[in-house]
Protein backbone atom coordinates (compact mmCIF):
# COMPACT_ATOMS: atom_id res chain seq x y z
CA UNK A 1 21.97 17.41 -60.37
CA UNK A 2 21.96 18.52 -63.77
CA UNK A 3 25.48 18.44 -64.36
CA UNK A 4 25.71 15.06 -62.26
CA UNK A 5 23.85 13.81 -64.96
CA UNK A 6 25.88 15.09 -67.78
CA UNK A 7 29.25 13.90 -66.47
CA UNK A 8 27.47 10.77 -66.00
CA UNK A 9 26.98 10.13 -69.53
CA UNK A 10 30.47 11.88 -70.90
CA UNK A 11 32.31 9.62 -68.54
CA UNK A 12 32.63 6.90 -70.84
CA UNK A 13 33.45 9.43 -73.78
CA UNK A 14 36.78 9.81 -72.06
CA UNK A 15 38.31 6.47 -73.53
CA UNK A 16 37.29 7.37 -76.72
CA UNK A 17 39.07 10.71 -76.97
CA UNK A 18 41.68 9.22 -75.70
CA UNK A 19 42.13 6.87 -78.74
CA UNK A 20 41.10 9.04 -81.31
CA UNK A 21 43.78 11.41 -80.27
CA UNK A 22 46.17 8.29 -80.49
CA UNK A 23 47.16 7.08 -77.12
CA UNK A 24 48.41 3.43 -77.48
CA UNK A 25 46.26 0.30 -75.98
CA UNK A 26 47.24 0.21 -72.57
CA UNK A 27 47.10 4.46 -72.16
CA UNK A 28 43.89 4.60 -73.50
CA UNK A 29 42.51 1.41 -71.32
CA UNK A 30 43.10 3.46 -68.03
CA UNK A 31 41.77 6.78 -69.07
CA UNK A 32 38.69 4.67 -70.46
CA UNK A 33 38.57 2.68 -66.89
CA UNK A 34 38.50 6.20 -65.05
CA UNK A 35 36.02 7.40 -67.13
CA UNK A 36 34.10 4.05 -65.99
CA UNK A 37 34.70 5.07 -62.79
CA UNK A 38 33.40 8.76 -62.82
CA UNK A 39 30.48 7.47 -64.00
CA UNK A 40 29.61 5.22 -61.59
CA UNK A 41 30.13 7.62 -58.91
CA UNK A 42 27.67 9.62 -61.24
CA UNK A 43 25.14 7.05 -61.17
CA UNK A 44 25.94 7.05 -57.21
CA UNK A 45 25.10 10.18 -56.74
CA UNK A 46 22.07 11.09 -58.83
CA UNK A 47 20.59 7.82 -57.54
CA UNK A 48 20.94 8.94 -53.70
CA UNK A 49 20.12 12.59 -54.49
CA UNK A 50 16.53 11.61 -56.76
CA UNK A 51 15.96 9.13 -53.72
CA UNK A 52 13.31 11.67 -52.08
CA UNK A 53 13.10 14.53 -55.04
CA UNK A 54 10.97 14.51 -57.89
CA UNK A 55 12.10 13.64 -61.00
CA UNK A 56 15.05 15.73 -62.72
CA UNK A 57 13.40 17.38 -66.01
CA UNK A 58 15.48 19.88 -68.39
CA UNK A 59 15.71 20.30 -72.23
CA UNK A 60 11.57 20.86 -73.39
CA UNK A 61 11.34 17.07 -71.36
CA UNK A 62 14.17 15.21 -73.59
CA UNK A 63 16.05 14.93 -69.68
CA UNK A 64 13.77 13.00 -67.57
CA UNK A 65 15.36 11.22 -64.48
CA UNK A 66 12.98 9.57 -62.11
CA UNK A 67 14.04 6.09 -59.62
CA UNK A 68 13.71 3.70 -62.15
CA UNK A 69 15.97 6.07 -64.40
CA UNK A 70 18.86 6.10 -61.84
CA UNK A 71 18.15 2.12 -61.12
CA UNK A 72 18.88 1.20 -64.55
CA UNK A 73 21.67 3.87 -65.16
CA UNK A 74 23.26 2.43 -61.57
CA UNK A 75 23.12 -1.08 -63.25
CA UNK A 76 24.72 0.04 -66.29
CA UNK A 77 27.58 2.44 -64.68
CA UNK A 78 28.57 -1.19 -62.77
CA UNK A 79 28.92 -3.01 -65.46
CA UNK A 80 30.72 -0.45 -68.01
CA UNK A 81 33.00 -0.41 -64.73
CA UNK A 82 33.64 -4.08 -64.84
CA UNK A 83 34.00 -4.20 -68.85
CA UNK A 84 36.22 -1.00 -68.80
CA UNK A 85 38.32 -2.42 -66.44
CA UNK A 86 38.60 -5.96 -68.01
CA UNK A 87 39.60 -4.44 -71.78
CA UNK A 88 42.66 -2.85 -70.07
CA UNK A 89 44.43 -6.15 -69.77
CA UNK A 90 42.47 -7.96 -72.41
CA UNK A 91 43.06 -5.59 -75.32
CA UNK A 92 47.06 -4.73 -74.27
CA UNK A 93 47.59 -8.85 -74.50
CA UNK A 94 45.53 -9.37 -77.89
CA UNK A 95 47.49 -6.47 -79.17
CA UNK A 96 51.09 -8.18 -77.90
CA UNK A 97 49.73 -11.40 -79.80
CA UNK A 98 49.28 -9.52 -82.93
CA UNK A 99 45.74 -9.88 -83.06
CA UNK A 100 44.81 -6.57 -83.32
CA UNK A 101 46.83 -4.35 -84.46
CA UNK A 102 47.14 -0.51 -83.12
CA UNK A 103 44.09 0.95 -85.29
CA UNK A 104 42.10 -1.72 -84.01
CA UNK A 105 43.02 -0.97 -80.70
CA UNK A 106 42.06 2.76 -81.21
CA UNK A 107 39.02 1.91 -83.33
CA UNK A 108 37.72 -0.30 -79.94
CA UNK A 109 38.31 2.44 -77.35
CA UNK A 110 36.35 4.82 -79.36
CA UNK A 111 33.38 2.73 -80.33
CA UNK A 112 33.05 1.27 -76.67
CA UNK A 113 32.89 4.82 -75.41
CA UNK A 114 30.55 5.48 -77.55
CA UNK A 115 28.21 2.52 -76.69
CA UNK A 116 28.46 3.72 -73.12
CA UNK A 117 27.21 6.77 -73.45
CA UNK A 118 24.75 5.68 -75.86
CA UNK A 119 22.77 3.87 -73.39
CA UNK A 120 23.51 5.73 -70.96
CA UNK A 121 21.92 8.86 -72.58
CA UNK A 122 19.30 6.34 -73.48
CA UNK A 123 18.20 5.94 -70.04
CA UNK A 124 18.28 9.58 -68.95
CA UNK A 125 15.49 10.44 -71.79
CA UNK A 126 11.89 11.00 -71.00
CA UNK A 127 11.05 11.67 -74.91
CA UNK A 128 10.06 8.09 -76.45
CA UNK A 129 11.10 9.35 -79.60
CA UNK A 130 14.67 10.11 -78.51
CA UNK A 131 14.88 6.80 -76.85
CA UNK A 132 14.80 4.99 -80.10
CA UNK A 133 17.06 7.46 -81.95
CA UNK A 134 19.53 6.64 -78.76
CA UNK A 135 18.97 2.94 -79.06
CA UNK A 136 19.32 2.61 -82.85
CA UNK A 137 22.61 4.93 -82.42
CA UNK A 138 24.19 2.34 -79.86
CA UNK A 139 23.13 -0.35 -82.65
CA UNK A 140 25.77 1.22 -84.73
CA UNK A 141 28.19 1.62 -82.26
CA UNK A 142 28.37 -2.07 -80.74
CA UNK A 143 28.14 -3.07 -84.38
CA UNK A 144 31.80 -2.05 -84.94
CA UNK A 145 33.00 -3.76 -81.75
CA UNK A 146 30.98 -7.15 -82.75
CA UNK A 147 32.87 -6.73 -86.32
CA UNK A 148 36.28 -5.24 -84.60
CA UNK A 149 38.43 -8.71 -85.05
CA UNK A 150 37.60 -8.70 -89.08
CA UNK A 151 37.47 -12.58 -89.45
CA UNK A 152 34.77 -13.64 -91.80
CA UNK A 153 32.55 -14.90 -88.91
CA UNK A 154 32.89 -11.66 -87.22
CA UNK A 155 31.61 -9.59 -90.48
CA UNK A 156 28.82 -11.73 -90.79
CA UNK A 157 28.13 -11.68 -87.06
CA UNK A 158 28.13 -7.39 -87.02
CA UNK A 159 26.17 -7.40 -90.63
CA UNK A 160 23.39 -10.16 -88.88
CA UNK A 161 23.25 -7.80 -86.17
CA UNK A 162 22.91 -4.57 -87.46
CA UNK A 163 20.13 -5.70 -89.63
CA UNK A 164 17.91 -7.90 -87.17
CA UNK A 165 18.22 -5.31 -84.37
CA UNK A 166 17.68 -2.44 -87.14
CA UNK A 167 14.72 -3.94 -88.06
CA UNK A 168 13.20 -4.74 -84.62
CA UNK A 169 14.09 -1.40 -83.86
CA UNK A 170 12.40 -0.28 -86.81
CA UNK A 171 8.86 -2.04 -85.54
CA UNK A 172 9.51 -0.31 -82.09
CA UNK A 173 9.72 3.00 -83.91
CA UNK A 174 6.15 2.08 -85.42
CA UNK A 175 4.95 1.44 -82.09
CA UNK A 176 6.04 4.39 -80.85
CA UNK A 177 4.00 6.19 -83.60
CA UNK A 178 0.51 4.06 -82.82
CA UNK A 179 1.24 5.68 -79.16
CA UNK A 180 2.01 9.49 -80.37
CA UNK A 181 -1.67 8.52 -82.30
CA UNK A 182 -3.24 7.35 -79.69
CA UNK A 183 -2.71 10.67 -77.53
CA UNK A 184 -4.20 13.09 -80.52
CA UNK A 185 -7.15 12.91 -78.64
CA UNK A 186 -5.77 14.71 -75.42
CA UNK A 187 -5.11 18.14 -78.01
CA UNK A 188 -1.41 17.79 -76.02
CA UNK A 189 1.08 19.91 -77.50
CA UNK A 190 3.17 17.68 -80.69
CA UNK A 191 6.15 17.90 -78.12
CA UNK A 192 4.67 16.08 -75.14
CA UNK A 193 2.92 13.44 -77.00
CA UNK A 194 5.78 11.67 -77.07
CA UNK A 195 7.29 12.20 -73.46
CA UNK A 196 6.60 9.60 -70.99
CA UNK A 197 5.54 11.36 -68.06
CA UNK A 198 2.74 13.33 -69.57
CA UNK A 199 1.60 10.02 -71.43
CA UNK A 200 1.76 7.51 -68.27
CA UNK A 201 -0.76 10.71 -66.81
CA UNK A 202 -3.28 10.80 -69.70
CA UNK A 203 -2.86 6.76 -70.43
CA UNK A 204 -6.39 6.07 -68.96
CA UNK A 205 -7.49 8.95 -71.96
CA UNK A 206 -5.32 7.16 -74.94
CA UNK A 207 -7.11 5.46 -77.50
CA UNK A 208 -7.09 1.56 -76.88
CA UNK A 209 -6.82 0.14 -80.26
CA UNK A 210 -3.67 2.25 -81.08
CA UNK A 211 -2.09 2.04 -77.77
CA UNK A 212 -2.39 -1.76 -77.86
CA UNK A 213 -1.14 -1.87 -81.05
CA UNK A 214 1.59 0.33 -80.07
CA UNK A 215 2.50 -2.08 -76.78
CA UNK A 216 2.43 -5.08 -79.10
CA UNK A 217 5.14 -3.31 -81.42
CA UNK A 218 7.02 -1.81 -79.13
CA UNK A 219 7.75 -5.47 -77.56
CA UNK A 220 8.34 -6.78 -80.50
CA UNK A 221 10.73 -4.10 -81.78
CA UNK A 222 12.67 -3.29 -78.73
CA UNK A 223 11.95 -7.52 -77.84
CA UNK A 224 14.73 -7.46 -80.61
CA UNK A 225 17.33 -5.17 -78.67
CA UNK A 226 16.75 -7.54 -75.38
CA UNK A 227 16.64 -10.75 -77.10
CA UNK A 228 13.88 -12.07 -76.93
CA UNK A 229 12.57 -15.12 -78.87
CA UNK A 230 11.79 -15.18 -82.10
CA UNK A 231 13.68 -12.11 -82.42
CA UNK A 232 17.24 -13.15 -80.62
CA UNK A 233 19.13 -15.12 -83.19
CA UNK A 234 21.49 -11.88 -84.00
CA UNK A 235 22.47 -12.23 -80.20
CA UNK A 236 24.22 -15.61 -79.82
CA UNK A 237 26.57 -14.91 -83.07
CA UNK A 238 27.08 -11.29 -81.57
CA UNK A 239 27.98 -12.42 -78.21
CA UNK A 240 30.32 -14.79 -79.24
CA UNK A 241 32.62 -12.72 -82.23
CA UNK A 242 32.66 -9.54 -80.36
CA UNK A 243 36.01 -8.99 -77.87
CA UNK A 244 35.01 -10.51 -74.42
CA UNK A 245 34.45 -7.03 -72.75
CA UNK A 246 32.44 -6.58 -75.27
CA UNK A 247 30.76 -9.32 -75.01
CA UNK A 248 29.86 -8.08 -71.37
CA UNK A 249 28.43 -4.86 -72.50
CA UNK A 250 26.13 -6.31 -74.95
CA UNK A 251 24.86 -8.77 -72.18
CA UNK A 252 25.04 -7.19 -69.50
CA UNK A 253 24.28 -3.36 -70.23
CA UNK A 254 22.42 -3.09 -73.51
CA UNK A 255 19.80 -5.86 -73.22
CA UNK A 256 18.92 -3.96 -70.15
CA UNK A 257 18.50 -0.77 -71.84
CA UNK A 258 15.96 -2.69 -74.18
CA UNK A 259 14.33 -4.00 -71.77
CA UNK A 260 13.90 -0.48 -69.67
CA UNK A 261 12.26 0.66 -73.09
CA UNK A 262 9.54 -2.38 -73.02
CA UNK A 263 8.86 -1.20 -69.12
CA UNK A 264 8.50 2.47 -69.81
CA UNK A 265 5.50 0.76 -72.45
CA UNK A 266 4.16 -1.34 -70.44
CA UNK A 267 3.33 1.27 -67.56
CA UNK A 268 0.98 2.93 -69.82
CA UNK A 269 -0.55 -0.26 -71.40
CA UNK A 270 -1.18 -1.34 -67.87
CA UNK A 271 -3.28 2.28 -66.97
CA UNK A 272 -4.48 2.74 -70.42
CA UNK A 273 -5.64 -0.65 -71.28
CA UNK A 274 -5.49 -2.80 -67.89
CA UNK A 275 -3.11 -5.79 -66.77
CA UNK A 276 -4.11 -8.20 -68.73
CA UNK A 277 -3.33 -7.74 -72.20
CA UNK A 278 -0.10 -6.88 -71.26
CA UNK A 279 0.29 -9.76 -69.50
CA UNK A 280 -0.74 -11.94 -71.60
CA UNK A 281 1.58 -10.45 -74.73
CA UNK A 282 4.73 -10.63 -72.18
CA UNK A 283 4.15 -14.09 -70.73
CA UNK A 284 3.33 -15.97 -74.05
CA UNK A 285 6.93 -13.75 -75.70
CA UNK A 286 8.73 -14.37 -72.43
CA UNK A 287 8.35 -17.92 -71.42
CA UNK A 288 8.87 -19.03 -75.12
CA UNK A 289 12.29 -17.16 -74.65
CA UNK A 290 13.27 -19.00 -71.55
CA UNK A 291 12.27 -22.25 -73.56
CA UNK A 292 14.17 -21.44 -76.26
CA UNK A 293 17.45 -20.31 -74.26
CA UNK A 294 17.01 -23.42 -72.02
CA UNK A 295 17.22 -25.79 -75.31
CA UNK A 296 20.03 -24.11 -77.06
CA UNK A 297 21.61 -24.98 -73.64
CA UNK A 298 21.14 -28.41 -73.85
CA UNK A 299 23.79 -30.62 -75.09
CA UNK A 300 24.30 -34.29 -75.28
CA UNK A 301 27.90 -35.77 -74.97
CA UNK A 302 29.30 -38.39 -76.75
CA UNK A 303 30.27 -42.04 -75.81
CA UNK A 304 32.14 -42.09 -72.11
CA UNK A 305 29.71 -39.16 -70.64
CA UNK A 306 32.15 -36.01 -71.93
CA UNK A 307 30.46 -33.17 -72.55
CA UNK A 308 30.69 -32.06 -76.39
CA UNK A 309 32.62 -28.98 -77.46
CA UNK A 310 30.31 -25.78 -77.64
CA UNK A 311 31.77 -21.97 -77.90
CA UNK A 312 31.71 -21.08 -74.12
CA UNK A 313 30.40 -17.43 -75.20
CA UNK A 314 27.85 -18.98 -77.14
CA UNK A 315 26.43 -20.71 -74.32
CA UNK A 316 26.69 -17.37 -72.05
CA UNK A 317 24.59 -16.04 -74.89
CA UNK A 318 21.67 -18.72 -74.79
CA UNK A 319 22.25 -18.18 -70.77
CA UNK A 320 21.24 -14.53 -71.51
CA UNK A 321 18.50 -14.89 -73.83
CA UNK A 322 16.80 -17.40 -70.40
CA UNK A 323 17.03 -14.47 -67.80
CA UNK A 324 16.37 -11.86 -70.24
CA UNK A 325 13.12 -13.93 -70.61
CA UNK A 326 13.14 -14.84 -66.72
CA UNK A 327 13.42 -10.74 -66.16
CA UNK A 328 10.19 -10.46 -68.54
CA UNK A 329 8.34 -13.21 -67.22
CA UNK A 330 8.35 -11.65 -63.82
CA UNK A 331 7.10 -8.50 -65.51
CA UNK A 332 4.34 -10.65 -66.46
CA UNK A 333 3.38 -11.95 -62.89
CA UNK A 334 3.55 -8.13 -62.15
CA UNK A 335 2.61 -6.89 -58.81
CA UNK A 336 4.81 -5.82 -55.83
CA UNK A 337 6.89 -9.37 -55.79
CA UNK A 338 7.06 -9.83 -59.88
CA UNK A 339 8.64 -6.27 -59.97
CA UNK A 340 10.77 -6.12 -57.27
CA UNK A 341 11.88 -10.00 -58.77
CA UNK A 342 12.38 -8.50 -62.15
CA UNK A 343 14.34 -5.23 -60.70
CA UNK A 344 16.32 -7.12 -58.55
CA UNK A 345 17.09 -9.58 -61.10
CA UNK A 346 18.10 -7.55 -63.76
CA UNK A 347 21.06 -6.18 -61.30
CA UNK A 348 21.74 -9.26 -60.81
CA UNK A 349 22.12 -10.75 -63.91
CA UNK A 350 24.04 -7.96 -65.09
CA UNK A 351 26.83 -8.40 -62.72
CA UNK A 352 26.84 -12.29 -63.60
CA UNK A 353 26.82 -12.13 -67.20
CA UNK A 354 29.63 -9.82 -66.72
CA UNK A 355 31.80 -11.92 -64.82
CA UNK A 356 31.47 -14.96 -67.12
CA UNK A 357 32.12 -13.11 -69.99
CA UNK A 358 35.70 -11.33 -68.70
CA UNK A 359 36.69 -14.63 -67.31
CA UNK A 360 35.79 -16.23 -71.04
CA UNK A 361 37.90 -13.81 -71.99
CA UNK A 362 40.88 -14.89 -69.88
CA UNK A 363 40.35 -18.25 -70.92
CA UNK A 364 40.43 -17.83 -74.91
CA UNK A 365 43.33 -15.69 -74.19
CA UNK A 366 45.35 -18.70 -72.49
CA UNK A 367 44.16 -21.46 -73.98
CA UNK A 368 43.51 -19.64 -77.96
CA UNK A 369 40.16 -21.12 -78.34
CA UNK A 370 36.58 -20.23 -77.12
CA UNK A 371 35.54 -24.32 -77.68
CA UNK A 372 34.94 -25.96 -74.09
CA UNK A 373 36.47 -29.11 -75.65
CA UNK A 374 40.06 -27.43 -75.60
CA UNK A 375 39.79 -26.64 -72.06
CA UNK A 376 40.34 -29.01 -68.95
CA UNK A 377 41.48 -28.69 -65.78
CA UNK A 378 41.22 -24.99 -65.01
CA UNK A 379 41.14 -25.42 -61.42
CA UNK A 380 44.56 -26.95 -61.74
CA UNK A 381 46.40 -25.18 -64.61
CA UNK A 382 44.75 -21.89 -63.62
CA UNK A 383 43.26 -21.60 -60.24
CA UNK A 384 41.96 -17.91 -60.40
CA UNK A 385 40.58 -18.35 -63.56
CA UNK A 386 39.14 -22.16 -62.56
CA UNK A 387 37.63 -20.68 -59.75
CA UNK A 388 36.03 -17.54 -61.21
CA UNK A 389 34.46 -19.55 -64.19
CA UNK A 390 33.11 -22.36 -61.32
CA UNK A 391 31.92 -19.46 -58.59
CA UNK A 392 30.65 -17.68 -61.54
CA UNK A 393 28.85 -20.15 -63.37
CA UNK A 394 26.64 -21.46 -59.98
CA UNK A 395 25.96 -17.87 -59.37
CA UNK A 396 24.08 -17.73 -62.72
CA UNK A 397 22.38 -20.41 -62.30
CA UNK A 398 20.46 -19.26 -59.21
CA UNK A 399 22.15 -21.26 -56.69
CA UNK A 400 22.06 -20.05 -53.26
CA UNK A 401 24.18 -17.89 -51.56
CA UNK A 402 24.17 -15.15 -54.40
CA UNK A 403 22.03 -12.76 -55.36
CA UNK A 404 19.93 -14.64 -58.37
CA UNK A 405 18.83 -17.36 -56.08
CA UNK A 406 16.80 -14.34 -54.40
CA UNK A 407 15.99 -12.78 -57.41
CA UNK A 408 14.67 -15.79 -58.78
CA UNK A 409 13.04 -17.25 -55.50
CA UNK A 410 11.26 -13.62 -55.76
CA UNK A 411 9.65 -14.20 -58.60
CA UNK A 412 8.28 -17.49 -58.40
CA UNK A 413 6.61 -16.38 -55.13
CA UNK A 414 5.11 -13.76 -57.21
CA UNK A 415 3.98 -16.41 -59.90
CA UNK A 416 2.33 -17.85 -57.37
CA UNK A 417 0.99 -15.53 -56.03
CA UNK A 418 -0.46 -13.59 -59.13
CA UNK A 419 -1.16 -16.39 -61.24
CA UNK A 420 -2.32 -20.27 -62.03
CA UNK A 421 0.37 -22.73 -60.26
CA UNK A 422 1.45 -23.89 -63.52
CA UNK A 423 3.12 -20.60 -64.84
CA UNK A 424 5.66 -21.01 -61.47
CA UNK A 425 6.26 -24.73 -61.42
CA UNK A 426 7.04 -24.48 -65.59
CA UNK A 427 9.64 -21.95 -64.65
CA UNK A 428 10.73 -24.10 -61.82
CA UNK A 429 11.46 -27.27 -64.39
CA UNK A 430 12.89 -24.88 -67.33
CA UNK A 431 15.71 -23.67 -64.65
CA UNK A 432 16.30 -27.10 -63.32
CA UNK A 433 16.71 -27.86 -67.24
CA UNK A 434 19.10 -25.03 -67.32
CA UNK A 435 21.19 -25.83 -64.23
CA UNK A 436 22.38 -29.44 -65.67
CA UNK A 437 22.85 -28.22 -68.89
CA UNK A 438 24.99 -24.77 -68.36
CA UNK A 439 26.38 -26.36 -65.28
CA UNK A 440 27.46 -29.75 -67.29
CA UNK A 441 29.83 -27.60 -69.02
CA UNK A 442 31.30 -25.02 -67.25
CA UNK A 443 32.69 -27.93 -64.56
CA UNK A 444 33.59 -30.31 -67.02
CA UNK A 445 36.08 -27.30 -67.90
CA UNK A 446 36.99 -26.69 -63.97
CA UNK A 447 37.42 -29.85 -62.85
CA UNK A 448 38.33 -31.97 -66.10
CA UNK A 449 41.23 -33.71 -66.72
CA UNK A 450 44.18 -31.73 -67.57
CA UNK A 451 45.10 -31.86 -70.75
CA UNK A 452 48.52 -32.28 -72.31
CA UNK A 453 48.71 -28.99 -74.27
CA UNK A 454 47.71 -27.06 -70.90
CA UNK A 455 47.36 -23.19 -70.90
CA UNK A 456 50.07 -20.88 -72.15
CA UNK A 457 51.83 -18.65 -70.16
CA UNK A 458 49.78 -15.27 -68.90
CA UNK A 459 49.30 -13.16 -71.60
CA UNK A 460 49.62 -10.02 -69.52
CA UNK A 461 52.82 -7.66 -69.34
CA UNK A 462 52.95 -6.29 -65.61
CA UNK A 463 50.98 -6.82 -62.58
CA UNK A 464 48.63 -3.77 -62.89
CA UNK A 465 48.24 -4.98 -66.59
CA UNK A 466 47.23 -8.73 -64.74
CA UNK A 467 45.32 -7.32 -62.23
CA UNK A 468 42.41 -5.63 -64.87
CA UNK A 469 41.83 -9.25 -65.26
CA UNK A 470 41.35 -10.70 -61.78
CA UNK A 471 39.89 -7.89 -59.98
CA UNK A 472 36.53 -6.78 -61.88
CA UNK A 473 35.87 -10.83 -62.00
CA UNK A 474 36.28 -11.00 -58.12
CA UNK A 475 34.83 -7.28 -57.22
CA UNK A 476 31.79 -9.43 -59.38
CA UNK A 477 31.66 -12.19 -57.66
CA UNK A 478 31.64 -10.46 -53.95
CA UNK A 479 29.23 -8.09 -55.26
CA UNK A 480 26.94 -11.53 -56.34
CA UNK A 481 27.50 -13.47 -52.62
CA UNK A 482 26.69 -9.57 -50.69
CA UNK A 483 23.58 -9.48 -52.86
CA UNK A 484 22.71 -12.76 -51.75
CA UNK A 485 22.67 -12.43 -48.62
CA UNK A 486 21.61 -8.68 -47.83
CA UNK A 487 20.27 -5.82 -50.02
CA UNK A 488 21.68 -2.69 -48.74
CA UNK A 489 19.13 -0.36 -47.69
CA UNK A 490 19.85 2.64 -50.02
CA UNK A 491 19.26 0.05 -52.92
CA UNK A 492 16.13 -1.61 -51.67
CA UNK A 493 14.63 1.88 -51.46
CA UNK A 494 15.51 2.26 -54.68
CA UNK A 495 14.01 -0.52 -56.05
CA UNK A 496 11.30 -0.06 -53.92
CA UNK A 497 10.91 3.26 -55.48
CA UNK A 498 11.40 1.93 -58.94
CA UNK A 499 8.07 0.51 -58.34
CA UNK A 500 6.15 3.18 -56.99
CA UNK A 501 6.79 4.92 -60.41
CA UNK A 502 5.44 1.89 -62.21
């Protein structure tokens, strides 16, 4: 399993030799899609294997694999799949534009490689430490995707984001020391005082005022990373400059790995310092997030009821920033329901944000703009692509059949269940709020009038080429209705799991 767990996290290196050794865009998109796909089957089959073992340990405790491990490196692996897949035909056609030109190309295979296996490493570490030297390291790495296109607004986008998430992950570091102080006590040796396992044993021995200072920082720092307000205003510039399967990876893969980092803290806090301070420091940070995401969503149109332009990737972003807080908030609830909500959610999510973010992608690429005011009519000048950003766009919302309708339903019956009525029935109006707003847009681009500029031809050379762009959207969307409507039994034990380590 130990090798399983290597491969797993060199499978995404695979694109990135293959462009620093010079293959040209399209060579070096299939080698990085195979990668993708090695490491999914990875993720596959450490998951199934851990099922009913105890955790994989190796290296002095810097490999630490338990269920929630292989949950979060199983949501990852999909959606480095999907984005792998989606740059093949996304990258080749900005490169035929002359938007990027061939060092570009190369410089994007190798730093989305290395993202990859960045947080994938990130997620196979039981040594707190390591886990921030991991995250900060993937900071650097998605920073030279977010600044790939070199455009002014892209600069200042990467520079906004290096600093703001090198600074939050700065305060997590902090926290991370209050928690190595809080453990002096236990005479553990320097080397364990920092690994997870041996700390989640001894949390009911830590010292309270450092380990709730550590908590507090350790949300706040790694808070940053997931997006979470105050701290999320790198992610909406980010999310929008970046390449669109880039774009997916930051939404979709690393605010997940930031927020696996806040849960592996808040299973001690809870033993070391009981559920409610916790609770309390996650509800008050989460909901504000899903108020703030919520509002940014909001827009009012002009005279004759049509919907104002906004950058589509933008408003993906401020969609992200809600469930990331969603995700949190069910933390908050906790319990059997808020977790399994919050797991379940999170896979969720991750899939969505993915598909909206390719199919963006498709749609700047035949229309040249990211502004929902240039678009109209998708359903009729572009069916595939119409139909992907509609399906996709009432899957993220929570709309029943797919698999965020459960996910959310989850955790308000854990709000309810856990806490005052109000918590729950807030949530309830802030996604109603959502669903107009988000959902005001993304039709008015379906369904609009066509306009008289219309799309431009496809932008892809070759069917396989044309195919990287329809198939990880609609593999998405299945994988969104299945979820919906049954969890497979292998991943509900999983979760299930997940839970029993928390």
């Amino acid at each position: 399993m130990t090798i399983v767990a290597y491969v797993l996290v060199a499978g995404p290196l695979a694109g990135t030799v293959a462009a620093a050794a010079g293959a040209r865009a399209r060579t070096a998109g299939w080698v990085s899609a195979a990668g993708a796909c090695v490491t999914l089957a990875a993720a596959v089959w450490l998951a199934v294997g851990q099922l009913h073992r105890a955790p994989l340990r190796g290296l002095g405790g810097f490999l630490y694999i338990d269920s929630l491990s292989c949950f979060f490196l199983l949501t990852v692996a999909v959606v480095i799949v999907l984005a792998a897949t989606g740059s093949v035909g996304y990258v080749s056609a900005e490169e035929a534009a002359g938007r990027l030109s061939r060092f570009q190309v190369r410089l994007y295979y190798v730093f989305f490689g290395l993202f990859g296996g960045l947080m994938l490493a990130a997620l196979e570490t039981g040594n707190l430490g390591l886990l921030f030297v991991l995250i900060e390291a993937s900071t650097l790495a998605s920073a030279a995707l977010v600044g790939l296109e070199g455009r002014a607004s892209s600069l200042e986008a990467a520079w906004k984001y290096v600093i703001i998430s090198s600074l939050g992950v700065t305060i997590a570091l902090a926290g991370t020391l209050f928690l190595f102080y809080s453990a002096t006590a236990l005479h553990l040796p320097a080397d364990l005082r920092l690994t997870w396992p041996y700390l989640y044993a001894h949390a009911s021995a830590l010292a309270p005022a450092s380990l709730r200072l550590g908590f507090l920082l350790a949300v706040v720092g790694y808070g940053t990373k997931v997006g979470l307000a105050p701290m999320h205003t790198w992610l909406p510039d980010a999310h929008a400059e970046a390449p669109s399967p880039a774009s997916a990876m930051l939404s979709a893969a690393l605010l997940n790995t930031g927020m696996y980092a806040i849960i592996r803290f808040l299973a001690i806090a809870r033993v070391g310092l009981g559920a409610e301070f916790p609770r309390v420091v996650l509800l008050v940070f989460d909901f504000l997030s899903v108020v703030i995401g919520v509002l940014f969503m909001v827009r009012r149109g002009p005279a004759g009821g049509r919907p104002p332009g906004v950058n589509i990737k933008r408003l993906f972003a401020y969609s992200s920033v809600e469930h990331m807080g969603i995700i949190a908030v069910a933390l908050g609830f906790g319990g059997v329901l808020g977790l399994y909500g919050a797991l379940l959610h999170t896979l969720n999510h991750a899939i969505a944000k993915a598909v909206l973010f390719l199919t963006s992608g498709d749609v700047a690429l035949r229309y040249r703009t990211r502004d929902s005011a240039g678009v109209r009519g998708l359903l009729a000048a572009v069916p595939v692509t119409g139909a992907a950003l509609l399906v996709g766009s009432v899957a993220v919302l929570g709309s029943p059949p797919f698999g965020l309708f459960l996910s959310e339903f989850t955790i308000v019956r854990a709000g309810f269940a856990s806490a005052s009525p109000a918590l729950p029935l807030l949530l309830l109006v802030l996604l109603a709020i959502a669903f107009v707003a988000f959902a005001r847009i993304t039709t008015g681009m379906s369904t609009g009038e066509t306009e008289s500029a219309g799309p431009l031809a496809s932008p892809y050379s070759g069917r396989a080429v044309a195919l990287t762009a329809v198939l990880p959207v609609a593999v998405g969307l299945v994988a969104l209705l299945v979820l919906g409507l049954w969890i497979p039994a292998g991943l509900g034990t999983l979760i299930s799991h997940s839970i029993t380590v928390l």
